[in-house]
N, C-alpha and C. Protein backbone atom coordinates (compact mmCIF):
# COMPACT_ATOMS: atom_id res chain seq x y z
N UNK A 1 -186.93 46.50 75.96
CA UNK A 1 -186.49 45.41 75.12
C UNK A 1 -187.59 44.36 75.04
N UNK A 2 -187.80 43.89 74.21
CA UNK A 2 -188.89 42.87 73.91
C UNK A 2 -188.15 41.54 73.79
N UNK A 3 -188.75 40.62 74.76
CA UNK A 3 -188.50 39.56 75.24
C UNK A 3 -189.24 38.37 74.82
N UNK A 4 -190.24 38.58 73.71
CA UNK A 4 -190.87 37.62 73.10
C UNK A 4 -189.83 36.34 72.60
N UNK A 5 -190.90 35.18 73.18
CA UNK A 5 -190.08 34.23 72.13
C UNK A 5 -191.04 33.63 70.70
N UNK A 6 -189.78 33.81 69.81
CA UNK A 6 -190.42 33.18 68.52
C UNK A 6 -189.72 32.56 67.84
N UNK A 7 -191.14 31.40 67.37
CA UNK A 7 -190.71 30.19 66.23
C UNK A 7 -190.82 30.99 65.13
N UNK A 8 -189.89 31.49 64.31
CA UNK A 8 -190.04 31.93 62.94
C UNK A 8 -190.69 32.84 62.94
N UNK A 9 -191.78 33.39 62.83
CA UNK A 9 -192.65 34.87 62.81
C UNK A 9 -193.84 34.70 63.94
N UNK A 10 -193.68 33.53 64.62
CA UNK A 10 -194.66 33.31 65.34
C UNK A 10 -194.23 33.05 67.12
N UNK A 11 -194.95 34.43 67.75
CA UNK A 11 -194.96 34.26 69.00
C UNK A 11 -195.36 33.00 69.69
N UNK A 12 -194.47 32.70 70.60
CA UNK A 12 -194.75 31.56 71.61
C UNK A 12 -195.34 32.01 72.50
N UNK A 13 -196.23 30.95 73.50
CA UNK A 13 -196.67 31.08 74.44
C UNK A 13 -194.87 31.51 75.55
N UNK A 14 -195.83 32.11 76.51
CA UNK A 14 -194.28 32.43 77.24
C UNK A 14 -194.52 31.22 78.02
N UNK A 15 -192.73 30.37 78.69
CA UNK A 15 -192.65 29.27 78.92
C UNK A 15 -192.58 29.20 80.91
N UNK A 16 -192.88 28.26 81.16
CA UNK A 16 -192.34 28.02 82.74
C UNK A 16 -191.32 28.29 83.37
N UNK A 17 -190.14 27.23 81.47
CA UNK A 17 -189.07 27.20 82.22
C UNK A 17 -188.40 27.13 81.20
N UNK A 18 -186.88 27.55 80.94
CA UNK A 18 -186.53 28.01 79.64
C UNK A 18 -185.15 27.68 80.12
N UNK A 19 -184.49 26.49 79.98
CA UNK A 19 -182.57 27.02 79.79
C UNK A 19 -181.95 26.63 78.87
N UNK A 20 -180.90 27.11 78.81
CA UNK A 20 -179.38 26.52 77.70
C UNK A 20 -178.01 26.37 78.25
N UNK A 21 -177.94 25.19 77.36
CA UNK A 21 -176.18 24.31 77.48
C UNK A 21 -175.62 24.79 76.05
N UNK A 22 -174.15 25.14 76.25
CA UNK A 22 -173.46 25.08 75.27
C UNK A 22 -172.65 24.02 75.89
N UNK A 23 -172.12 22.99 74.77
CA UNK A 23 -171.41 21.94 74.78
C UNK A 23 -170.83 22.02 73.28
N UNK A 24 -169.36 21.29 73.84
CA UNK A 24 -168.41 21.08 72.69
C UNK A 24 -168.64 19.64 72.10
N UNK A 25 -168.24 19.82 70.82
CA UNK A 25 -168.35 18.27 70.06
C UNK A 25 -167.12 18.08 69.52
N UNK A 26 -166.65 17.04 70.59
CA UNK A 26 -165.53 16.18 70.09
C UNK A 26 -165.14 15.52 68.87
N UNK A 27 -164.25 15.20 68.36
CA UNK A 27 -163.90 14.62 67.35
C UNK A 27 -163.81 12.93 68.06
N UNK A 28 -164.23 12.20 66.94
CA UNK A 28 -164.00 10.78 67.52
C UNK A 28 -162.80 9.93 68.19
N UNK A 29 -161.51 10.46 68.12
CA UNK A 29 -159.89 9.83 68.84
C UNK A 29 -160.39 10.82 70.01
N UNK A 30 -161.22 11.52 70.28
CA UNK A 30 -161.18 12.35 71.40
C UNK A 30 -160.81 12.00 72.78
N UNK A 31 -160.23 12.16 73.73
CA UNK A 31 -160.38 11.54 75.13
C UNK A 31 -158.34 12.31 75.76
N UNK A 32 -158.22 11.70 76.96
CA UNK A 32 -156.92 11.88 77.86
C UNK A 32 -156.13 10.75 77.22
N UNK A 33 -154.71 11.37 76.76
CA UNK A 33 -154.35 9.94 76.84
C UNK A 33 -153.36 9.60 77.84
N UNK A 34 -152.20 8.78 77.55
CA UNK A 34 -152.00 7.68 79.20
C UNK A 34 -150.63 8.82 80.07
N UNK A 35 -150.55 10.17 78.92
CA UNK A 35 -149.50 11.13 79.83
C UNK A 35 -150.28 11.56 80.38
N UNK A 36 -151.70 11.82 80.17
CA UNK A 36 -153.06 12.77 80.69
C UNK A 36 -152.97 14.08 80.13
N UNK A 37 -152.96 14.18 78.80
CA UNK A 37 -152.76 15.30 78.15
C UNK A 37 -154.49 14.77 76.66
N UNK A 38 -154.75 15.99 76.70
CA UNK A 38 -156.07 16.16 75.56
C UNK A 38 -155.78 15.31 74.51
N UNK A 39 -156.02 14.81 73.86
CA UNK A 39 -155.68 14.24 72.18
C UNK A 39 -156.98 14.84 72.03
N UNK A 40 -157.46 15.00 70.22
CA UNK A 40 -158.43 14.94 69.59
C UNK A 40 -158.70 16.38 68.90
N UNK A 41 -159.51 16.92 68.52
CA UNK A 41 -160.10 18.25 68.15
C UNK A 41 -161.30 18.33 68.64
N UNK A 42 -161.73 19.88 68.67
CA UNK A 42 -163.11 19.87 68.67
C UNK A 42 -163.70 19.96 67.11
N UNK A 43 -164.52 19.94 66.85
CA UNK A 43 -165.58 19.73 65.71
C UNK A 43 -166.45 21.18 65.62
N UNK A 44 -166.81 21.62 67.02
CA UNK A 44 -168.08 22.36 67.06
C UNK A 44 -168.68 22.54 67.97
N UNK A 45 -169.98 23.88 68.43
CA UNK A 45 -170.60 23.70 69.13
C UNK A 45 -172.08 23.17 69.34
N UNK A 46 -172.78 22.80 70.48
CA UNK A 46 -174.05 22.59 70.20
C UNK A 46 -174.50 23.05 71.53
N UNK A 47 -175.84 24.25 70.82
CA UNK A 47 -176.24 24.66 71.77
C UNK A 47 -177.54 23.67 72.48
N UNK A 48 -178.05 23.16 73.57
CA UNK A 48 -179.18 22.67 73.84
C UNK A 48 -179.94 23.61 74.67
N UNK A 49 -180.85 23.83 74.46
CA UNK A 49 -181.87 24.90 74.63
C UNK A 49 -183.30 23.73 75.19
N UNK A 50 -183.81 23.89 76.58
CA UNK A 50 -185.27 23.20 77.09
C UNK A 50 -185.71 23.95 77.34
N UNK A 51 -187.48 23.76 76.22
CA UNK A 51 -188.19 24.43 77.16
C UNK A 51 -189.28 24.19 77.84
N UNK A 52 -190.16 24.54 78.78
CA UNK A 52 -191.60 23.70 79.65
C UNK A 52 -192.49 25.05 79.14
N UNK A 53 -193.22 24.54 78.90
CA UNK A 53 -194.84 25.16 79.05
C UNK A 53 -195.83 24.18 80.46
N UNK A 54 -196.60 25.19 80.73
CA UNK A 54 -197.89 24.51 81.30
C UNK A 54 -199.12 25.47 81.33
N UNK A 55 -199.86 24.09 81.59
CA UNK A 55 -201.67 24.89 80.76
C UNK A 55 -201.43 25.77 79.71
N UNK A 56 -201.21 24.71 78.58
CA UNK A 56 -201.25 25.75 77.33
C UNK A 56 -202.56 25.30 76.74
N UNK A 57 -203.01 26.40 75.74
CA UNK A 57 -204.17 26.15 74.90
C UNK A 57 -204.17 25.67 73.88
N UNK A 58 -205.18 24.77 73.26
CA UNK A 58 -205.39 23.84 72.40
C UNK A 58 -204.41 24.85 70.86
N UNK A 59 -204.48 26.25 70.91
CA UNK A 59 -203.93 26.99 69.32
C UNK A 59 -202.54 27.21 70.38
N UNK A 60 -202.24 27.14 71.34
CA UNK A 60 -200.83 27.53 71.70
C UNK A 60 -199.92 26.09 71.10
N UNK A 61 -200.50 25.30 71.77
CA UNK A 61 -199.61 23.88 71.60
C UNK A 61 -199.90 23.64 69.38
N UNK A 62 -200.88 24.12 68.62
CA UNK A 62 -200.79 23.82 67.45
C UNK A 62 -199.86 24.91 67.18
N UNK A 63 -198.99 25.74 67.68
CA UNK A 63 -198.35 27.20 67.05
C UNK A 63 -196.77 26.08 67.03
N UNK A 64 -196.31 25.37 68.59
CA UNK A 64 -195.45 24.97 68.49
C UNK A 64 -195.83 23.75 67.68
N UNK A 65 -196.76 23.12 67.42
CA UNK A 65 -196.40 21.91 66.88
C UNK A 65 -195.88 22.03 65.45
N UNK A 66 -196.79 23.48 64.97
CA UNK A 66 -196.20 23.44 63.70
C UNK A 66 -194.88 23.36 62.98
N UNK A 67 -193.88 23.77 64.18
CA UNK A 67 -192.66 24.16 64.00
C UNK A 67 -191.87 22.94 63.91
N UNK A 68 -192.01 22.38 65.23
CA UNK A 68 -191.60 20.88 65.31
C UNK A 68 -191.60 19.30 65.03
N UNK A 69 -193.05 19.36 64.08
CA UNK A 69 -193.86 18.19 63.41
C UNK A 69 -193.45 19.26 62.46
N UNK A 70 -192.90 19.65 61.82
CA UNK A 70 -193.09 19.84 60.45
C UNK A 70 -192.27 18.90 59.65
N UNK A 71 -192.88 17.74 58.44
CA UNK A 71 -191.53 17.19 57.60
C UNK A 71 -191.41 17.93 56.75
N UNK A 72 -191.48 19.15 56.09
CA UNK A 72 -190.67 19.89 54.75
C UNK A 72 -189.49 19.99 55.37
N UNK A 73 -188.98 20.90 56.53
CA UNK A 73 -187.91 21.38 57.09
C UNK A 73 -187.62 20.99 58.49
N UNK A 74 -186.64 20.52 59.10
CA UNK A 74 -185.99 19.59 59.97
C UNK A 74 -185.74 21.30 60.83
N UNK A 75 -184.71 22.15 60.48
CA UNK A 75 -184.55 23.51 61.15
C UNK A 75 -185.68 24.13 60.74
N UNK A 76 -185.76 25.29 62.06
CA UNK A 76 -186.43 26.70 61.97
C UNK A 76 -186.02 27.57 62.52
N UNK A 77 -186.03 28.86 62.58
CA UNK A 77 -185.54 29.99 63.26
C UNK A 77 -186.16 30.35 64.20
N UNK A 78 -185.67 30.14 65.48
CA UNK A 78 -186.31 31.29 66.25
C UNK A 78 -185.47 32.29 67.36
N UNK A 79 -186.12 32.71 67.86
CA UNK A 79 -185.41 34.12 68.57
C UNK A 79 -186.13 33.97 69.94
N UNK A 80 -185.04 34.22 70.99
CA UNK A 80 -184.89 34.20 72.24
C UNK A 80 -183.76 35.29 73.32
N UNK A 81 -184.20 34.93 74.12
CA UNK A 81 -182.74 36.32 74.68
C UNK A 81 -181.50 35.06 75.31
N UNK A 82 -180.49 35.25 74.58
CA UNK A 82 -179.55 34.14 75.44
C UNK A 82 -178.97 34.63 76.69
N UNK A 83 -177.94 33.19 77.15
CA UNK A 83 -177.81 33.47 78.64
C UNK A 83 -176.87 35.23 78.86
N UNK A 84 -176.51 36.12 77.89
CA UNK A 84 -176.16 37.24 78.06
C UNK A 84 -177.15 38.22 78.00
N UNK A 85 -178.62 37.81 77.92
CA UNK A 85 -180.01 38.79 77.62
C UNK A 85 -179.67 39.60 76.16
N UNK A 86 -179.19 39.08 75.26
CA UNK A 86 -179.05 39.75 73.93
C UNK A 86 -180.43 38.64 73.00
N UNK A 87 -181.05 39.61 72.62
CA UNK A 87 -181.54 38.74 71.35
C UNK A 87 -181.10 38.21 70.54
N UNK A 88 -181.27 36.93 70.35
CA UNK A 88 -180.28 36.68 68.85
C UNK A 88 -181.24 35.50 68.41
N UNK A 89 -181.19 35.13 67.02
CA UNK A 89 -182.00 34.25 66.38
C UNK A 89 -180.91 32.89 65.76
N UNK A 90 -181.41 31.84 65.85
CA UNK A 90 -180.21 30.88 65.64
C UNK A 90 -181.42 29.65 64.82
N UNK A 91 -180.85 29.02 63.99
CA UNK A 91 -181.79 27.70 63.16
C UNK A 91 -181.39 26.52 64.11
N UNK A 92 -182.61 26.10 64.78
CA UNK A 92 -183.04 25.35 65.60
C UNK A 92 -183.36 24.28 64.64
N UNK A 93 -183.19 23.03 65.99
CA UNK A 93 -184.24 21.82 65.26
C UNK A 93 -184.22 20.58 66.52
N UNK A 94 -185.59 20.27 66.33
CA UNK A 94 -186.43 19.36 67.28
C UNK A 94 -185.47 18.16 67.12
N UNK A 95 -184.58 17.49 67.88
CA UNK A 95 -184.08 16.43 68.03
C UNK A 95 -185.30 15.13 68.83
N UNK A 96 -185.07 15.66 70.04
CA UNK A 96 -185.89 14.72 70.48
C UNK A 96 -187.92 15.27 70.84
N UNK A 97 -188.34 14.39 70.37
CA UNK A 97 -189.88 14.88 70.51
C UNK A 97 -190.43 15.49 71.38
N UNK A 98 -191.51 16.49 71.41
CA UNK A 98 -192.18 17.08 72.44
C UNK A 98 -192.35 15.96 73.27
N UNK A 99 -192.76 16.16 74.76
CA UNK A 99 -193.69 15.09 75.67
C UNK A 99 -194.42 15.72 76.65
N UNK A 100 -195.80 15.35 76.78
CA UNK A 100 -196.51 15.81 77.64
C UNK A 100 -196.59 15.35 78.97
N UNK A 101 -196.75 16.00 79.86
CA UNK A 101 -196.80 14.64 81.14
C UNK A 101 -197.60 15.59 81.67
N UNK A 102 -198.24 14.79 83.31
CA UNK A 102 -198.83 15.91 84.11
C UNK A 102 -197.90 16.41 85.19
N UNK A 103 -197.99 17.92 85.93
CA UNK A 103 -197.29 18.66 86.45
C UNK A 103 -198.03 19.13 87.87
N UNK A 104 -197.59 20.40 88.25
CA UNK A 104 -198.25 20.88 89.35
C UNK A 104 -197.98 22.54 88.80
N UNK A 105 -199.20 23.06 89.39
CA UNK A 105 -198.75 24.71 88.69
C UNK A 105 -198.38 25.38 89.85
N UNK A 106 -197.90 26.75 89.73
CA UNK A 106 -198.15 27.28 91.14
C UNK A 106 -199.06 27.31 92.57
N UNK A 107 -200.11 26.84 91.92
CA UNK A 107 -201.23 27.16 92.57
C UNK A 107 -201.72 25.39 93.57
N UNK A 108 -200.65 24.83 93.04
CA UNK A 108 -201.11 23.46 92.97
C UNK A 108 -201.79 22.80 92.68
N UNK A 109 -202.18 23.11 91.51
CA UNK A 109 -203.14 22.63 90.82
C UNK A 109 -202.71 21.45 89.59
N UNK A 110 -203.06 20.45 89.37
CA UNK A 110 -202.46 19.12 88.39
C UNK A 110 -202.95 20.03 86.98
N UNK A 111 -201.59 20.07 86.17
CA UNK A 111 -201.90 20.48 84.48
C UNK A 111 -201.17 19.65 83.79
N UNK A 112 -201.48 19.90 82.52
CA UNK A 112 -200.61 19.12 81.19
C UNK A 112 -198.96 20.47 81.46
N UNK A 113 -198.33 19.13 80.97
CA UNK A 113 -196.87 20.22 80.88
C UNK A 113 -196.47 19.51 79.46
N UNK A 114 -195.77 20.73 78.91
CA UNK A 114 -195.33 20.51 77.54
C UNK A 114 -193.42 21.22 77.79
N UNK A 115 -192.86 19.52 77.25
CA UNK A 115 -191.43 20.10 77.24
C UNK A 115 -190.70 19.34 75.98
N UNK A 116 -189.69 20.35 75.65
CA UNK A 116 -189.02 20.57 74.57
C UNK A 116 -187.70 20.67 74.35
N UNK A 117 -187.13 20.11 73.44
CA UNK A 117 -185.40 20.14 73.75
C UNK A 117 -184.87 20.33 72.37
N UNK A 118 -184.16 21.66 72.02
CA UNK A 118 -184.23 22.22 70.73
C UNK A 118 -182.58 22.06 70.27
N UNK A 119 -181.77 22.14 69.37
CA UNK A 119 -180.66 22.06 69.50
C UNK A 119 -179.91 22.95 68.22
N UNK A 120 -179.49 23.50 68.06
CA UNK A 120 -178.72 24.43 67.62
C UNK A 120 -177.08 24.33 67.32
N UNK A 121 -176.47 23.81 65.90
CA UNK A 121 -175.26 23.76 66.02
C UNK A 121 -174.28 24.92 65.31
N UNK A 122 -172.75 25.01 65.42
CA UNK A 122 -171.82 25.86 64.61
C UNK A 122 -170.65 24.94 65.13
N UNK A 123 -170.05 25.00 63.99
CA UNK A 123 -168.29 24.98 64.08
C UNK A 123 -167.93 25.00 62.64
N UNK A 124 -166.96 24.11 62.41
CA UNK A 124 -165.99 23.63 61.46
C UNK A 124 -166.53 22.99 60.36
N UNK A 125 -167.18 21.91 60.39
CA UNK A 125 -167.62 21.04 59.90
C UNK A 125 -168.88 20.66 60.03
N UNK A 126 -170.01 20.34 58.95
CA UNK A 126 -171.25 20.42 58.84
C UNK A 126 -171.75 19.02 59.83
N UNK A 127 -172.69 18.84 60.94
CA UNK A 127 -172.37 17.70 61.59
C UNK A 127 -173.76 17.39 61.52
């Protein structure tokens, strides 16, 4: 099985560190009320997907930037194995910005780290 990850037709560097949250999106009356019973609906899901790179190369970090600095299109597709190891491809989009900071590698050695927080929605209603 091929385990590549890709932005759209374009292989990623493989990452450090890679996870995902599925979380529900409440409707706004959402909450317990005073019997302690649910009120509200859900809306939808949203997947959040982080990922880390470190010591990437000057064309690795321009492969993701393209995806994520891009203003024509806010989503992009890419493909990953989710938390069941199935491939599946879902339209992503960069909410909050890349950030670089410095890290430690295995080796202990100080590198640039590159992390990412991608987000992915479905339900009911376009949100």
């Amino acid at each position: 099985m091929e385990q590549n990850l890709l932005f759209g037709d374009t292989e990623i560097a493989v990452p450090t560190s890679f996870s995902i949250t599925n979380e529900k999106i409440l409707s706004d009356n959402a909450g317990i009320s005073s019997t302690c019973n649910f009120v509200g609906d859900i809306k939808g899901m949203r997947t959040v997907i982080q990922i880390e790179w470190a010591n990437l190369k000057p064309a690795e970090v321009a492969d993701i930037n393209r995806y994520i600095l891009s203003l024509e299109d806010m989503f992009f597709p890419m493909t990953y194995l989710n938390e069941e190891f199935e491939r599946v491809t879902r339209m992503v989009r960069a909410e909050d910005p890349a950030y670089e900071h410095w890290g430690w590698d295995k080796k202990r050695r100080l590198c640039r780290v590159l992390t990412l927080k991608l987000y992915a929605y479905s339900g009911t209603e376009v949100i």
